[in-house]
Protein backbone atom coordinates (compact mmCIF):
# COMPACT_ATOMS: atom_id res chain seq x y z
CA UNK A 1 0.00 0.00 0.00
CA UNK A 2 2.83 2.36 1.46
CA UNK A 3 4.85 1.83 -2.31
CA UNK A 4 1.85 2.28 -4.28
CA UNK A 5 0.68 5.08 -2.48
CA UNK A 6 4.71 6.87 -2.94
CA UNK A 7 4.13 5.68 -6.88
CA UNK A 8 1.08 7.48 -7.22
CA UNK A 9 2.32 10.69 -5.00
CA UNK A 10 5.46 10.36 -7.45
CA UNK A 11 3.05 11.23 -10.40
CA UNK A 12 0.51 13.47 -8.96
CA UNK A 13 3.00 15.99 -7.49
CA UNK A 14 4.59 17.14 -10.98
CA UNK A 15 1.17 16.79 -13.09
CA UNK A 16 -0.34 19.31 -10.75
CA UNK A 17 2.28 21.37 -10.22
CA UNK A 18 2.23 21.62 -14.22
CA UNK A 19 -1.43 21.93 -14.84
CA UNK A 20 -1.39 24.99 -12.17
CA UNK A 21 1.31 26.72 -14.10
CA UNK A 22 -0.70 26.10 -17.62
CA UNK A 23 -3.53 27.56 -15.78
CA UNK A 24 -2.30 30.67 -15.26
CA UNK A 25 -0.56 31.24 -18.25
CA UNK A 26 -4.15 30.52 -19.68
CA UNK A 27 -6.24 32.57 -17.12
CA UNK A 28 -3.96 35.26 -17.78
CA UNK A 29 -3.76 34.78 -22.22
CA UNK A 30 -7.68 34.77 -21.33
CA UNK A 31 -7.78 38.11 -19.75
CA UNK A 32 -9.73 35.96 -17.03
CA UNK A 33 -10.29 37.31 -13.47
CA UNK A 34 -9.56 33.67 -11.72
CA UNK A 35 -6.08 32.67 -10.86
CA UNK A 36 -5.32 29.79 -9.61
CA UNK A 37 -2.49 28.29 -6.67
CA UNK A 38 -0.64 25.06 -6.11
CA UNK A 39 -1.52 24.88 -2.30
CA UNK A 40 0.26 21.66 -0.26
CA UNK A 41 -2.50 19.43 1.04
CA UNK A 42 -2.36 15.84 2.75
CA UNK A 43 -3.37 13.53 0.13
CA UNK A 44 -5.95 12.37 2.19
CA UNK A 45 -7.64 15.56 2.33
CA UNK A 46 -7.35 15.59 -1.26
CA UNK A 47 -9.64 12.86 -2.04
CA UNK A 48 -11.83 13.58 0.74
CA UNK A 49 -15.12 15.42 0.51
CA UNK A 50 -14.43 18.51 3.16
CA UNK A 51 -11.28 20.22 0.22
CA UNK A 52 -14.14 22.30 -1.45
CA UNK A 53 -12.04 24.57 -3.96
CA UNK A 54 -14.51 27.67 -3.45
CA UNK A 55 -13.36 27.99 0.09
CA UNK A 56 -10.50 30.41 0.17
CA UNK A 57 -9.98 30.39 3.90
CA UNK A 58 -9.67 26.85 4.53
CA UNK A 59 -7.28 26.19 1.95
CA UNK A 60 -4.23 27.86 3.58
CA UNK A 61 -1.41 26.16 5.38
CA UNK A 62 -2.21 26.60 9.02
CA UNK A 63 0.90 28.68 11.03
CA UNK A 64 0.10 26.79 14.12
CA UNK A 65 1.29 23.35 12.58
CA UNK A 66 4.87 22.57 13.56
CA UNK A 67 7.77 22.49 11.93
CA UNK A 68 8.27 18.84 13.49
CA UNK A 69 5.64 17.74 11.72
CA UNK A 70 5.25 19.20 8.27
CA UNK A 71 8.76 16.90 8.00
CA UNK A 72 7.50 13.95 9.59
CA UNK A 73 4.06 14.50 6.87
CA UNK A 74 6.74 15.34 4.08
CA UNK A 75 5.95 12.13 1.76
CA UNK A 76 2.04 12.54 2.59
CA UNK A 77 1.71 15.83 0.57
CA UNK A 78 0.99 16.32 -2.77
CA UNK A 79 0.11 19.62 -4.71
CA UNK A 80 -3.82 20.48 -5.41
CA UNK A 81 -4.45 23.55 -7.84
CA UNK A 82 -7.38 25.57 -6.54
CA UNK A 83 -9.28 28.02 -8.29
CA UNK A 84 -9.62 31.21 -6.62
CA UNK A 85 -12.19 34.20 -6.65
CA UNK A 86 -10.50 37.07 -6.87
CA UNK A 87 -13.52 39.19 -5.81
CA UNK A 88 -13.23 36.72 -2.37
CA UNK A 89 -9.59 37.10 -1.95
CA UNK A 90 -9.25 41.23 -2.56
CA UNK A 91 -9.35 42.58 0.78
CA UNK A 92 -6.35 40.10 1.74
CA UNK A 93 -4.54 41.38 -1.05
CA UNK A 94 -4.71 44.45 0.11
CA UNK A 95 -1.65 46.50 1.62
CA UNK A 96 -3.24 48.02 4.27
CA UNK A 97 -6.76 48.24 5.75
CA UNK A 98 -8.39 50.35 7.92
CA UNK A 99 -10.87 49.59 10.81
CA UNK A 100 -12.94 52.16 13.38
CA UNK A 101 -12.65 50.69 16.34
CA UNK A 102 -12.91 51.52 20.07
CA UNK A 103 -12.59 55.39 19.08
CA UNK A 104 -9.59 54.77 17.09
CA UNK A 105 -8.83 54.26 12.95
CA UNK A 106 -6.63 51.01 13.14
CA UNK A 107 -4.54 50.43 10.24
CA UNK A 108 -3.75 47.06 9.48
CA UNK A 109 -0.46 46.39 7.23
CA UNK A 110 -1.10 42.58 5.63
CA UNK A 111 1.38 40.52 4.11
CA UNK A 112 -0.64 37.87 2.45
CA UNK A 113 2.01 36.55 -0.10
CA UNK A 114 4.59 36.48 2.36
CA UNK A 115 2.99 34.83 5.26
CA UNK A 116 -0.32 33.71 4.49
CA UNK A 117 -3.34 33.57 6.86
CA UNK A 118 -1.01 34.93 9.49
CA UNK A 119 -0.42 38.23 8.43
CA UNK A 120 -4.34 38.87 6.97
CA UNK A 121 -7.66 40.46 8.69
CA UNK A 122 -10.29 37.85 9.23
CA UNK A 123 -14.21 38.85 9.48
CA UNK A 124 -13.93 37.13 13.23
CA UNK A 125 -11.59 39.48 14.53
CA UNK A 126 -13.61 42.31 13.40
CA UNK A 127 -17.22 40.72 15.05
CA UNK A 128 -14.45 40.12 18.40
CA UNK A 129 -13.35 43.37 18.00
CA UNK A 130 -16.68 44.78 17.89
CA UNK A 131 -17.71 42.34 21.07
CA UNK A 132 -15.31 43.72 23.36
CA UNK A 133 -15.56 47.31 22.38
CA UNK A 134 -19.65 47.28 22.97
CA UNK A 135 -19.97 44.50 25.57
CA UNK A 136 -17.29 43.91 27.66
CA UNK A 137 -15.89 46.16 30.48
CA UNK A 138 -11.86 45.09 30.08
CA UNK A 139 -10.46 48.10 32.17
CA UNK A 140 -7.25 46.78 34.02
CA UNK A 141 -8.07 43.23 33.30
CA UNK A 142 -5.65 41.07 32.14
CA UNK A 143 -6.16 39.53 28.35
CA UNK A 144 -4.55 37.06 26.73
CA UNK A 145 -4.79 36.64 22.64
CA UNK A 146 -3.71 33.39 21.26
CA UNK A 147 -2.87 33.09 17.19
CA UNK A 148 -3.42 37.08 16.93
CA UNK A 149 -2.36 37.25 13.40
CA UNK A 150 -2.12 40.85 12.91
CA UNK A 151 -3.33 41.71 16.45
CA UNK A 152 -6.62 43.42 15.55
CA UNK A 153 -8.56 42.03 18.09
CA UNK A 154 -5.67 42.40 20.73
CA UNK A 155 -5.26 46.35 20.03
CA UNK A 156 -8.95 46.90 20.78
CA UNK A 157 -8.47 44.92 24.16
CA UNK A 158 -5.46 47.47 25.11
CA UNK A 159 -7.46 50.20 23.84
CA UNK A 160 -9.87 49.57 26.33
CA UNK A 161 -7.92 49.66 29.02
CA UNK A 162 -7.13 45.92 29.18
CA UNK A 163 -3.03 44.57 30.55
CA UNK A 164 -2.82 42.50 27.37
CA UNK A 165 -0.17 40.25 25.94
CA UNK A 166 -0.90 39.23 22.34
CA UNK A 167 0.56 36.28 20.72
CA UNK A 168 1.78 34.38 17.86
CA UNK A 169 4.17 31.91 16.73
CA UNK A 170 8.13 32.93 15.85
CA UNK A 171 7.14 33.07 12.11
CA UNK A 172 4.81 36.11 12.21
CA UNK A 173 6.12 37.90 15.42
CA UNK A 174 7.68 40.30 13.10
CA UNK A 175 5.03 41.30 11.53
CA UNK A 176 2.30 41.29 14.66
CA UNK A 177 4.90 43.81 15.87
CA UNK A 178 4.60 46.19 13.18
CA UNK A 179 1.13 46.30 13.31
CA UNK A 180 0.82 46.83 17.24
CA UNK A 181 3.70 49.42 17.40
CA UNK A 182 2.35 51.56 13.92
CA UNK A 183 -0.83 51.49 15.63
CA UNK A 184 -0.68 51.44 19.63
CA UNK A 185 1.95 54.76 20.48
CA UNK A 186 3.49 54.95 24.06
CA UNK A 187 1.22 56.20 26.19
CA UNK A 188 -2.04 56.37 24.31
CA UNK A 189 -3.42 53.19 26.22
CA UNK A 190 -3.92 52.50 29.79
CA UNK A 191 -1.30 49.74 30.06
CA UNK A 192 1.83 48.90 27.60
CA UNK A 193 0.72 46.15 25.13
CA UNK A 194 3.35 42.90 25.71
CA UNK A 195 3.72 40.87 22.06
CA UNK A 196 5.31 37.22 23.19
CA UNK A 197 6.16 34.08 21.07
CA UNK A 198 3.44 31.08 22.21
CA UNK A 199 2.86 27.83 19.80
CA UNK A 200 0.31 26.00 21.30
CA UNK A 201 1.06 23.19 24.05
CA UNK A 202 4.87 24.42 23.90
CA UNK A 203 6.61 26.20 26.68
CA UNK A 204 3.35 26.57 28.83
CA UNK A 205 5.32 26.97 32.51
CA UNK A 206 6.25 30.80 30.73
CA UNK A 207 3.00 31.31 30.98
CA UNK A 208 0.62 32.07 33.78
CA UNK A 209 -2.74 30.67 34.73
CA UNK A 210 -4.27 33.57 35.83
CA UNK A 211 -6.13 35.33 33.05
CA UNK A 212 -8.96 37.06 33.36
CA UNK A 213 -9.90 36.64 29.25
CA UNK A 214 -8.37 34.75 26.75
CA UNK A 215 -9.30 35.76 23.69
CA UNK A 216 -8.96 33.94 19.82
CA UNK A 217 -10.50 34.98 16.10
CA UNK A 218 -10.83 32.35 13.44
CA UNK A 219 -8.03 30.26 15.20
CA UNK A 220 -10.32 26.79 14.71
CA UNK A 221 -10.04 25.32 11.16
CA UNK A 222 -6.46 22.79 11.11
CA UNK A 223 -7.78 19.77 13.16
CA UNK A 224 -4.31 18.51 13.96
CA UNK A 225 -3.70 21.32 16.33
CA UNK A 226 -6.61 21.05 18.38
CA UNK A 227 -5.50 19.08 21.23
CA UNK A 228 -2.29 21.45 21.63
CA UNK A 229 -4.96 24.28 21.22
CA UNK A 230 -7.58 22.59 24.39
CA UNK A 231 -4.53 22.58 26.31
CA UNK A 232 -3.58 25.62 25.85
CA UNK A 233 -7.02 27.20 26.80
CA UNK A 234 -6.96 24.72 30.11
CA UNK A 235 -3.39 25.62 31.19
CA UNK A 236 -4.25 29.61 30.59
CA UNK A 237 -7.92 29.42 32.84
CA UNK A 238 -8.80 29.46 36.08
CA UNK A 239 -12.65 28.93 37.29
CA UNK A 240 -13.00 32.43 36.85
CA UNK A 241 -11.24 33.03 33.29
CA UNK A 242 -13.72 33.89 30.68
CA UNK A 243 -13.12 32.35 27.12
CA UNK A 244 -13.77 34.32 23.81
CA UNK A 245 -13.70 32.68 20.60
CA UNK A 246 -14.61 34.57 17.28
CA UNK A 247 -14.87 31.48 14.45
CA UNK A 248 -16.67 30.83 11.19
CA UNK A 249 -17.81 26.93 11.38
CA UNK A 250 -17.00 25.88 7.62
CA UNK A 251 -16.57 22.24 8.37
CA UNK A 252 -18.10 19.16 10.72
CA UNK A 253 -14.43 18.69 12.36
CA UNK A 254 -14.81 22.51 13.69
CA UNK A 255 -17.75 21.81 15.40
CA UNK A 256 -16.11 18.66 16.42
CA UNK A 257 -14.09 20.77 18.14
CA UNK A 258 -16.59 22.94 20.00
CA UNK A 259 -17.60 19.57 21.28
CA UNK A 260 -13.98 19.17 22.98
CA UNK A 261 -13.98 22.53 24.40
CA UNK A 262 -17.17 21.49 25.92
CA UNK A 263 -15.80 18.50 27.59
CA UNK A 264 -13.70 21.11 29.31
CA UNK A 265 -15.50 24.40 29.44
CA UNK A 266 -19.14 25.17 29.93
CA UNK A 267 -20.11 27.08 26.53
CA UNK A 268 -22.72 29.59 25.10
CA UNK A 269 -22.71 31.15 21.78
CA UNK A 270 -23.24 35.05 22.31
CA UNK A 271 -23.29 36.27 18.82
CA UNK A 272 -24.15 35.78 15.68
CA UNK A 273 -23.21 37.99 12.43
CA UNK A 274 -25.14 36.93 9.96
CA UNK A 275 -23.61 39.44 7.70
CA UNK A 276 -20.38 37.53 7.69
CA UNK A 277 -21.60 33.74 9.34
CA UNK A 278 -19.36 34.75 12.14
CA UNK A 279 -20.12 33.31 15.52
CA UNK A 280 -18.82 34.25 19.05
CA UNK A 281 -18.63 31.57 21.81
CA UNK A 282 -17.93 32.41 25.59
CA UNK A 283 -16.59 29.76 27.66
CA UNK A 284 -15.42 28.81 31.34
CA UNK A 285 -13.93 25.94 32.71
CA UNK A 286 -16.22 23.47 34.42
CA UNK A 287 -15.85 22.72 37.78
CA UNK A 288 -15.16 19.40 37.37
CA UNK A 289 -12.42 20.08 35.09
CA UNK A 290 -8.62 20.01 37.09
CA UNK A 291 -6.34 22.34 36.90
């Protein structure tokens, strides 16, 4: 199975990869508004029904998976060529964009073609965003975000008055940074903004267990990370830590994990944008559950 498997791998993996470059040279001799990317995929994802090629945000290589593992997974990848809307895709294209929140513009630099869904505003950090600046009281409480991306929903935390540390994994750091320091200026919030490296289930002793909110936008969609990602949340709660999680359910293995967080965590959903099929979920740790 394992050579026949490597055989067919062996052929997929350059047929793709050519058929995505012919693609392009014919979207583009075509004047056509579709493009088209070789994206790495496991090849059982490939054949199963949940790759759908119209959904741009689940297609991406998640910056949460470990470098430890994409080697050990090196022979189960192959290429898959996946037509892309560009009307869908524009606003991560995008330079910069600019959000009103919690009395401020926020301008967001994004770096799509350099990092990905790291370095990109999702609709769930917006709907967070707009949570905590209309229904949350954060002054002096301590905040924790996990998988900030470009920090959006972090920055509106500080700029309500929140002690928050926003975080990411080594890759984007740099440019999490950028965004915080263009767009939170000494002194212009109640408490200095701290920007720290955290992959999940690594290095959790640096961290306390004391929060009073942890806080996390469109950071459930790459099922292999969500046991480092429960543990996380456990190890960062106390009875009293409340939970916020911003996340568009595209697929039957997100809700699967809303079901693990509920093992854990006593859960409510507390918004829904219908707008942009965003929904919030507040959560706290069940009595039961040991710390």
């Amino acid at each position: 199975m394992g050579n026949g498997l490597d055989s067919l791998l062996s052929f997929l993996i350059p047929f793709l990869f050519t058929l995505c470059v012919m693609l392009n040279r014919f979207s583009s001799s075509q004047g056509k508004h579709a493009t088209f990317s070789c994206q790495r995929v496991t090849f059982e994802r490939l054949l199963s029904r949940d790759f759908q090629e119209n959904d741009t945000e689940t297609t991406c290589d998640s910056g949460q998976v470990s470098n430890q593992d994409d080697r050990r997974n090196d022979n189960a990848y192959a290429l898959a060529v996946v037509p892309y809307d560009e009307d869908k895709l524009s606003p991560f294209h995008l330079a910069e964009r600019k959000f009103k929140l919690a009395g401020r513009e926020l301008v967001i630099r994004q770096s799509w073609r350099e990092l990905g869904v790291a370095a990109v505003v999702w609709d769930a950090a917006v709907v967070l965003g707009e949570y905590l600046e209309t229904e949350v009281t954060l002054t002096d409480q301590t905040v924790v975000e996990l998988g900030a991306g470009t920090g959006l929903t972090g920055m509106v935390a500080a700029l309500q008055g929140a002690k928050v540390t926003i975080t990411e994994r080594e890759m984007a750091l740099a440019s999490l940074r950028r965004n915080v320091e263009s767009n939170i200026l000494p002194g212009t919030t109640r408490h200095p903004v701290a920007i720290k490296e955290l992959t999940w289930g690594q290095n959790l002793h640096l961290y306390p267990t004391s929060y009073q909110y942890v806080i996390g936008a469109d950071i459930i969609y790459i099922k292999e990370t969500f046991q480092d990602l429960l543990k996380t949340l456990v190890h960062l709660s106390n009875y009293e830590t409340v939970v916020l999680l911003g996340c568009k359910i595209r697929y039957e293995r997100d809700t699967n994990f809303l079901k693990m967080l509920e093992e854990k965590f006593e859960v409510k959903e507390v918004r829904y944008d219908q707008r942009r099929d965003i929904r919030l979920y507040k959560a706290r740790l069940r009595s039961c559950t040991s710390l």
